[in-house]
C-alpha atoms as a PDB file:
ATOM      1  CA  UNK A   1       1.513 -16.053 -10.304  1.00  0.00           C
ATOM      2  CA  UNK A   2       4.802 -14.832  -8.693  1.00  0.00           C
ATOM      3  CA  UNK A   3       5.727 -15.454  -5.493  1.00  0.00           C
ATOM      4  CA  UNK A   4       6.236 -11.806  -4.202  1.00  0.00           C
ATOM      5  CA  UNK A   5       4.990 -11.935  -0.615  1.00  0.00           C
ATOM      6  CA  UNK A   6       8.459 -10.646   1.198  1.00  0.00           C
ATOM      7  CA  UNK A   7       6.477 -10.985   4.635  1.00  0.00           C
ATOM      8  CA  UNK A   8       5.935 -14.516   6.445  1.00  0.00           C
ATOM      9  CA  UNK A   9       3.014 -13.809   8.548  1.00  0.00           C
ATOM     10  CA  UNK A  10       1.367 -16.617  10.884  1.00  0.00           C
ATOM     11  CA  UNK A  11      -1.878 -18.399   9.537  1.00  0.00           C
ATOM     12  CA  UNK A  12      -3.863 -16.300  12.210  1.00  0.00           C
ATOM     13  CA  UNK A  13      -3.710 -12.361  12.949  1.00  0.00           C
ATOM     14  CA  UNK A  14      -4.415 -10.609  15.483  1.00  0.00           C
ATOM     15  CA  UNK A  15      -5.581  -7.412  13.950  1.00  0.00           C
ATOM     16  CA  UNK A  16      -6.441  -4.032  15.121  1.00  0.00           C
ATOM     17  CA  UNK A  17     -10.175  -2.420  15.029  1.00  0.00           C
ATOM     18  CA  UNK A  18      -9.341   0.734  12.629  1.00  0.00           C
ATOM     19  CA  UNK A  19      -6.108   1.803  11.148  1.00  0.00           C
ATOM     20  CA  UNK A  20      -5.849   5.528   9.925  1.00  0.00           C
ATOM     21  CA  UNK A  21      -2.058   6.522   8.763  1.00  0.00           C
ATOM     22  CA  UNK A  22      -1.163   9.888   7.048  1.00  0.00           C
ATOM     23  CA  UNK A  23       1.695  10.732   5.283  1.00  0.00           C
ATOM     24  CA  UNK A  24       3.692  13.951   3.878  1.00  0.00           C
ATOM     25  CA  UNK A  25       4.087  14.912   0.056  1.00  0.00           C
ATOM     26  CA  UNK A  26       7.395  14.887  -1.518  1.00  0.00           C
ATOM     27  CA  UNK A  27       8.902  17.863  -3.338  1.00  0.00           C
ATOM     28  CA  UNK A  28      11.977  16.560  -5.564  1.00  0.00           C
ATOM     29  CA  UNK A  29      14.889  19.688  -6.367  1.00  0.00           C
ATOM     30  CA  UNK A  30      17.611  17.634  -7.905  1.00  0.00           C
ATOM     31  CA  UNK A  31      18.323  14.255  -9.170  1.00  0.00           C
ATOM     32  CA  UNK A  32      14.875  12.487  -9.507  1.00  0.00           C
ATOM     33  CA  UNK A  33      15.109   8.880 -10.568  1.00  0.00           C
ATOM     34  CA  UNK A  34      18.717   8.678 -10.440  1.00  0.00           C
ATOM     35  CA  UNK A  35      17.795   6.806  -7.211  1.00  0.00           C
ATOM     36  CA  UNK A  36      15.838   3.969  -8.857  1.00  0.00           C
ATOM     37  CA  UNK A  37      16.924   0.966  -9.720  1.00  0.00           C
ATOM     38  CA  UNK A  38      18.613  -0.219 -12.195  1.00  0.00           C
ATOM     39  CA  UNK A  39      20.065   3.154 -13.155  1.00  0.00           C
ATOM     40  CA  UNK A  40      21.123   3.826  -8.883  1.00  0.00           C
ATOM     41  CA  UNK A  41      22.717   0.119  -9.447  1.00  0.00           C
ATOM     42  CA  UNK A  42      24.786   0.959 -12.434  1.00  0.00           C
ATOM     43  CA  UNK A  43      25.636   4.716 -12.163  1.00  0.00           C
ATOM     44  CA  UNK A  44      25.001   5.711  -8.572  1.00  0.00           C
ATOM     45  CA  UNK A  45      22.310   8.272  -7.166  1.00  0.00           C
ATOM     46  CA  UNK A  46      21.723  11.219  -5.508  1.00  0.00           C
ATOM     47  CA  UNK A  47      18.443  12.606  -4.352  1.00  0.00           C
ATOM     48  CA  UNK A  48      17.760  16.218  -2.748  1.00  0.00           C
ATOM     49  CA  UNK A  49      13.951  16.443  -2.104  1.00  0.00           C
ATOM     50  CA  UNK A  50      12.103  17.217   1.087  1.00  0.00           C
ATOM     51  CA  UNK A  51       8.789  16.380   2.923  1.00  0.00           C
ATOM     52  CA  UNK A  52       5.713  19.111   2.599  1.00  0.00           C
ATOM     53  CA  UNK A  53       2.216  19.369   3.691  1.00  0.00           C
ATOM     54  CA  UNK A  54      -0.669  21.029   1.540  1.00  0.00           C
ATOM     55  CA  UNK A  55      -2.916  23.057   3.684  1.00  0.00           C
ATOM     56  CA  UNK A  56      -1.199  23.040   7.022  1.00  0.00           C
ATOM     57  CA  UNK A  57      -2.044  18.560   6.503  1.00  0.00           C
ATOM     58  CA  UNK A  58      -0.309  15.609   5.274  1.00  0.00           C
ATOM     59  CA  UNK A  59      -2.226  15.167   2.027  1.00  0.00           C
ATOM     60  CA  UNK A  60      -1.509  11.402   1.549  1.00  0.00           C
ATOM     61  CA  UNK A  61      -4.474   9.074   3.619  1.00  0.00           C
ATOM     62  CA  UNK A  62      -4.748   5.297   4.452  1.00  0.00           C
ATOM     63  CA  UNK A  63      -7.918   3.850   6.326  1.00  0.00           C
ATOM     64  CA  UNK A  64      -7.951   0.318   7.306  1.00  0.00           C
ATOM     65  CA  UNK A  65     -11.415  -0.703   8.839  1.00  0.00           C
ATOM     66  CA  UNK A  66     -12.064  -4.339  10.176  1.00  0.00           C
ATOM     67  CA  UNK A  67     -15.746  -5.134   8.646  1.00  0.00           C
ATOM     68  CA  UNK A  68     -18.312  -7.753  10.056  1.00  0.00           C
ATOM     69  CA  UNK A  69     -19.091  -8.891   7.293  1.00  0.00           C
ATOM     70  CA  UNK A  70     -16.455 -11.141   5.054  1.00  0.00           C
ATOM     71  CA  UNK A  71     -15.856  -8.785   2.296  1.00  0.00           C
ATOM     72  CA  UNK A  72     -12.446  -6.984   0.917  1.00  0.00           C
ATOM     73  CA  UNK A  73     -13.379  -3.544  -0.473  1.00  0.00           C
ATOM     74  CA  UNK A  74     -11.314  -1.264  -1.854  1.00  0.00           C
ATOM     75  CA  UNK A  75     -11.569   2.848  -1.960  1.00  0.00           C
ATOM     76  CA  UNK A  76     -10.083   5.433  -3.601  1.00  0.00           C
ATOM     77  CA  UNK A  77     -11.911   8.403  -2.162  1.00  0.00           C
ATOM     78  CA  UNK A  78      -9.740  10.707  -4.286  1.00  0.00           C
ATOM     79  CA  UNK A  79     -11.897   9.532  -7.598  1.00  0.00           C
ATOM     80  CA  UNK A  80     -14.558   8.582  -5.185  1.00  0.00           C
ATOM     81  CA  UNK A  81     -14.290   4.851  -6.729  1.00  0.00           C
ATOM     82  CA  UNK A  82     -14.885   1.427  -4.583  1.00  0.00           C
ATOM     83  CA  UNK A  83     -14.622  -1.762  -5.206  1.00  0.00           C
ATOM     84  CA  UNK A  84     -15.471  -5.258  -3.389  1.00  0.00           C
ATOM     85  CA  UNK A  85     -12.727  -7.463  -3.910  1.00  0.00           C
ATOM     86  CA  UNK A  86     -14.431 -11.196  -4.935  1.00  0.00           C
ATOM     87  CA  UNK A  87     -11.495 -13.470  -6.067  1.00  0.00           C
ATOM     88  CA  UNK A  88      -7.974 -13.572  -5.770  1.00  0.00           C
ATOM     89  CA  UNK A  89      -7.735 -13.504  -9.498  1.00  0.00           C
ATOM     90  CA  UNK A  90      -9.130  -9.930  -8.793  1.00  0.00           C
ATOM     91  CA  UNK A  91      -5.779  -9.246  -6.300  1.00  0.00           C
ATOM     92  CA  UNK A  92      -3.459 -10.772  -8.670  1.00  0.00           C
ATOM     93  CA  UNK A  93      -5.039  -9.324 -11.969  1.00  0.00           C
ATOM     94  CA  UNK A  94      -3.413  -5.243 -11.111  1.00  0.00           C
ATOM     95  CA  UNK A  95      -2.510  -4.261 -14.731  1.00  0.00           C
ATOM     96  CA  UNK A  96      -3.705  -1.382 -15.931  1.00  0.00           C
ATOM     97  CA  UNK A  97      -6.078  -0.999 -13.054  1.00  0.00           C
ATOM     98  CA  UNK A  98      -7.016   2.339 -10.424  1.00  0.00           C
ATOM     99  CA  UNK A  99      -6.123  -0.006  -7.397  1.00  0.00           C
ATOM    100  CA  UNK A 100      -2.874  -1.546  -8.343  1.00  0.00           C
ATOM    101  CA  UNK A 101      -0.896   0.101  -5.866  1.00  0.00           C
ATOM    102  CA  UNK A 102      -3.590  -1.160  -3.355  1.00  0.00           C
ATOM    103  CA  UNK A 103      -3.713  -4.416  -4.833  1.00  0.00           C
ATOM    104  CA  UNK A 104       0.139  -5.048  -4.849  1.00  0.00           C
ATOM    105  CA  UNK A 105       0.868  -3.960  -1.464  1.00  0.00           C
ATOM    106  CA  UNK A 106      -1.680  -7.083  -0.374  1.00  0.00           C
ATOM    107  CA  UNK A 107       0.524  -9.526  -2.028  1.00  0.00           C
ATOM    108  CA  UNK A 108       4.134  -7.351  -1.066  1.00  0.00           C
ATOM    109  CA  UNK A 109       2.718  -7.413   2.787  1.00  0.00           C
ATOM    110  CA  UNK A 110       2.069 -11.188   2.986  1.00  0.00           C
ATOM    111  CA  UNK A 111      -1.986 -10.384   4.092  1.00  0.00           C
ATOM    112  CA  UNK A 112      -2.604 -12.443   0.990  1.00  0.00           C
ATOM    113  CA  UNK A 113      -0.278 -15.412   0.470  1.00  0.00           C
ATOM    114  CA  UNK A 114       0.958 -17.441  -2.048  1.00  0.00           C
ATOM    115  CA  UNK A 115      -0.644 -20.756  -1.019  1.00  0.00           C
ATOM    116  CA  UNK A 116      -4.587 -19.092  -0.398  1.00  0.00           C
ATOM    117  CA  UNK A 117      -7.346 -20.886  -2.681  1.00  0.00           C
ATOM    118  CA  UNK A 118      -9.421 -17.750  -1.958  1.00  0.00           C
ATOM    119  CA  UNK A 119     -10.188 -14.837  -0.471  1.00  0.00           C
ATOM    120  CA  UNK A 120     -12.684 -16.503   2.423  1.00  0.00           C
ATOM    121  CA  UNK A 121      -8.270 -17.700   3.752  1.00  0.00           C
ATOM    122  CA  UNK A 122      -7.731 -14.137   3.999  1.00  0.00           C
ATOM    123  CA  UNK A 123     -11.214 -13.692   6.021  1.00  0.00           C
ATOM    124  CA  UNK A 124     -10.599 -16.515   8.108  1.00  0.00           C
ATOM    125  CA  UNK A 125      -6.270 -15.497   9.116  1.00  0.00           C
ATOM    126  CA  UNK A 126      -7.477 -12.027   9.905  1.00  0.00           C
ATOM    127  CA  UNK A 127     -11.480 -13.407  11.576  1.00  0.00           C
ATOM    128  CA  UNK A 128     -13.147 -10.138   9.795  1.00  0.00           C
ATOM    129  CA  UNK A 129     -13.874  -8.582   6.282  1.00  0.00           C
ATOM    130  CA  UNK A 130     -11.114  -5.423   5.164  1.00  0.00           C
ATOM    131  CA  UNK A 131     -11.910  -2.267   4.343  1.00  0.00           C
ATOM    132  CA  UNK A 132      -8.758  -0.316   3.149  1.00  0.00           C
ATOM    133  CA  UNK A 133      -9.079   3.319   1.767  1.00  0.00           C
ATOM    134  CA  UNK A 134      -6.540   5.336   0.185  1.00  0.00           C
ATOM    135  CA  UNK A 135      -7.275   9.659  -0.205  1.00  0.00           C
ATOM    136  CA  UNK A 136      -5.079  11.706  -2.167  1.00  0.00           C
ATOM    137  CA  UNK A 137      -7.623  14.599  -2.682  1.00  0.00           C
ATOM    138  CA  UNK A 138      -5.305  17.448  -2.130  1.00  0.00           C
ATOM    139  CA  UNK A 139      -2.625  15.667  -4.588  1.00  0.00           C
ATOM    140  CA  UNK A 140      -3.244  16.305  -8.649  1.00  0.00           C
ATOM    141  CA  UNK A 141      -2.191  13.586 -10.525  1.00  0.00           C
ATOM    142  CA  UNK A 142       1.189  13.418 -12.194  1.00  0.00           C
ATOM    143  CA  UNK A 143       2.265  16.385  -9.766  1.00  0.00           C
ATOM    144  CA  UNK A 144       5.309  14.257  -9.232  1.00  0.00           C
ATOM    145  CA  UNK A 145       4.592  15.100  -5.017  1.00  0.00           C
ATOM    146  CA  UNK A 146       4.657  10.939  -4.190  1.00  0.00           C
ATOM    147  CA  UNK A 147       1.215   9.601  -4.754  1.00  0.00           C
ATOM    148  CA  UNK A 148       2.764   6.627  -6.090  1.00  0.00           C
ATOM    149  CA  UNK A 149       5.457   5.519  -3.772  1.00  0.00           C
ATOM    150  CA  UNK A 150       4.396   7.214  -0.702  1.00  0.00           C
ATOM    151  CA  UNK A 151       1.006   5.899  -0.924  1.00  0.00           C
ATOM    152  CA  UNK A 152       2.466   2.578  -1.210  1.00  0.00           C
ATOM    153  CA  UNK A 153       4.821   3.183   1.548  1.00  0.00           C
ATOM    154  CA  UNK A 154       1.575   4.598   3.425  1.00  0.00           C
ATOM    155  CA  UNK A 155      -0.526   1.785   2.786  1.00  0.00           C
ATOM    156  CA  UNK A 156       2.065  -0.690   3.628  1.00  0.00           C
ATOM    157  CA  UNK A 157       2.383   0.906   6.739  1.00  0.00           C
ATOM    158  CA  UNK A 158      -1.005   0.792   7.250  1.00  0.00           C
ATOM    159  CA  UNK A 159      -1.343  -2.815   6.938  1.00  0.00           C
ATOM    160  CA  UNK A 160       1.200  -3.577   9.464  1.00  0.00           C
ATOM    161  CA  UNK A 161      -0.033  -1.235  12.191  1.00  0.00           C
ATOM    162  CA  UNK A 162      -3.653  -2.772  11.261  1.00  0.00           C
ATOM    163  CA  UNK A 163      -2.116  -6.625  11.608  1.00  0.00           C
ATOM    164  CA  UNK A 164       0.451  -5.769  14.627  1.00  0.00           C
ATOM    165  CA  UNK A 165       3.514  -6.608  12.867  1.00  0.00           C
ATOM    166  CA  UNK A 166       6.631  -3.960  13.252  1.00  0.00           C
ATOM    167  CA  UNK A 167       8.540  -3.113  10.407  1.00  0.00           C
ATOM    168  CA  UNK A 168      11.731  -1.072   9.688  1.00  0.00           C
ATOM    169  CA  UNK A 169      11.423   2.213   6.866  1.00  0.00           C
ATOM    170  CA  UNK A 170      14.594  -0.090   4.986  1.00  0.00           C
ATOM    171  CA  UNK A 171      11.760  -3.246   4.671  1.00  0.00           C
ATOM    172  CA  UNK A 172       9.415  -0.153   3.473  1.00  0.00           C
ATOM    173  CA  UNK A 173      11.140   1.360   0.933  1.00  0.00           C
ATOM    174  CA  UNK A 174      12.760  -2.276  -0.615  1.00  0.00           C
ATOM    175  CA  UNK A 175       8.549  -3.564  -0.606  1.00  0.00           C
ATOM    176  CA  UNK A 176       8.030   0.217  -2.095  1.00  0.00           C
ATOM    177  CA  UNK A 177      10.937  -0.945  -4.618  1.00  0.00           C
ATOM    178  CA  UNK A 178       9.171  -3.894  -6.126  1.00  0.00           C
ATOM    179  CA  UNK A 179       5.523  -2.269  -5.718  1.00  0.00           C
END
């Protein structure tokens, strides 16, 4: 396990009831991945791209609901998936997997440390269970509109807002970086 928390958050969190955040889409014209390291780093970049709704809405969706009950789920109501959460091994174990992004942005954000045994740490810093959903309905796959990094961004957002804990767009998009 690497140490990739960026975030120091206290050992108790005072957290919010329900979290909804909503972001635009992202149309690229020119210069796509030339931003992204290491090729930015050795060569430079240059983006031109611009934000977009689909239908009049911003199509990209994070829900984070404080449950009674000590339980982390995760849902992707895009492929209408869920899943309860029951170790850390399960957080830390993202390869290949429909909720990496998800998973990654609990260890980027700091909600999950380092130093936690298990997930009843998590329970106990936060006093509830976690529901977070993620909805990219209106998004196909591999459209190349920003499910991947702006539903990380989105969800990181999320998480803050949901834990009370401000954060710049630069401490975004550098958590969005190693995500």
């Amino acid at each position: 396990y690497i140490d990739i928390n960026t975030r120091k958050l206290p050992d108790k969190i005072t957290t919010k009831q329900n979290v909804i955040i909503e972001s635009h889409a992202r149309i690229n014209f020119a210069g796509g991945w030339s931003d992204t390291p290491p090729y930015c780093i050795e060569n430079g970049g240059c983006v031109l791209n611009a934000s977009i709704t689909l239908n009049n809405e911003k199509p990209i969706k994070v829900i984070i609901e404080k449950l009674t009950e000590k339980k982390l789920v995760l849902n992707r109501v895009d492929s209408n998936e869920m899943k309860q959460i029951t170790s850390l091994h399960d957080i830390q174990n993202y390869n290949n997997d429909t909720y990496s992004i998800l998973k990654s942005c609990l260890l980027i954000s700091g909600l999950i440390k380092e130093k936690d045994r298990d997930l009843n740490e998590l329970f106990n810093r936060i006093n509830s269970g976690l529901k977070i959903s993620t909805d990219t309905t209106n998004i196909p796959e591999g459209s190349g509109l920003g499910t991947s990094s702006i539903l990380a961004a989105t969800i990181l957002q999320a998480i803050y807002k949901f834990i009370n804990v401000h954060i710049t767009n630069l401490e975004i998009s550098h958590q969005v970086l190693k995500i």
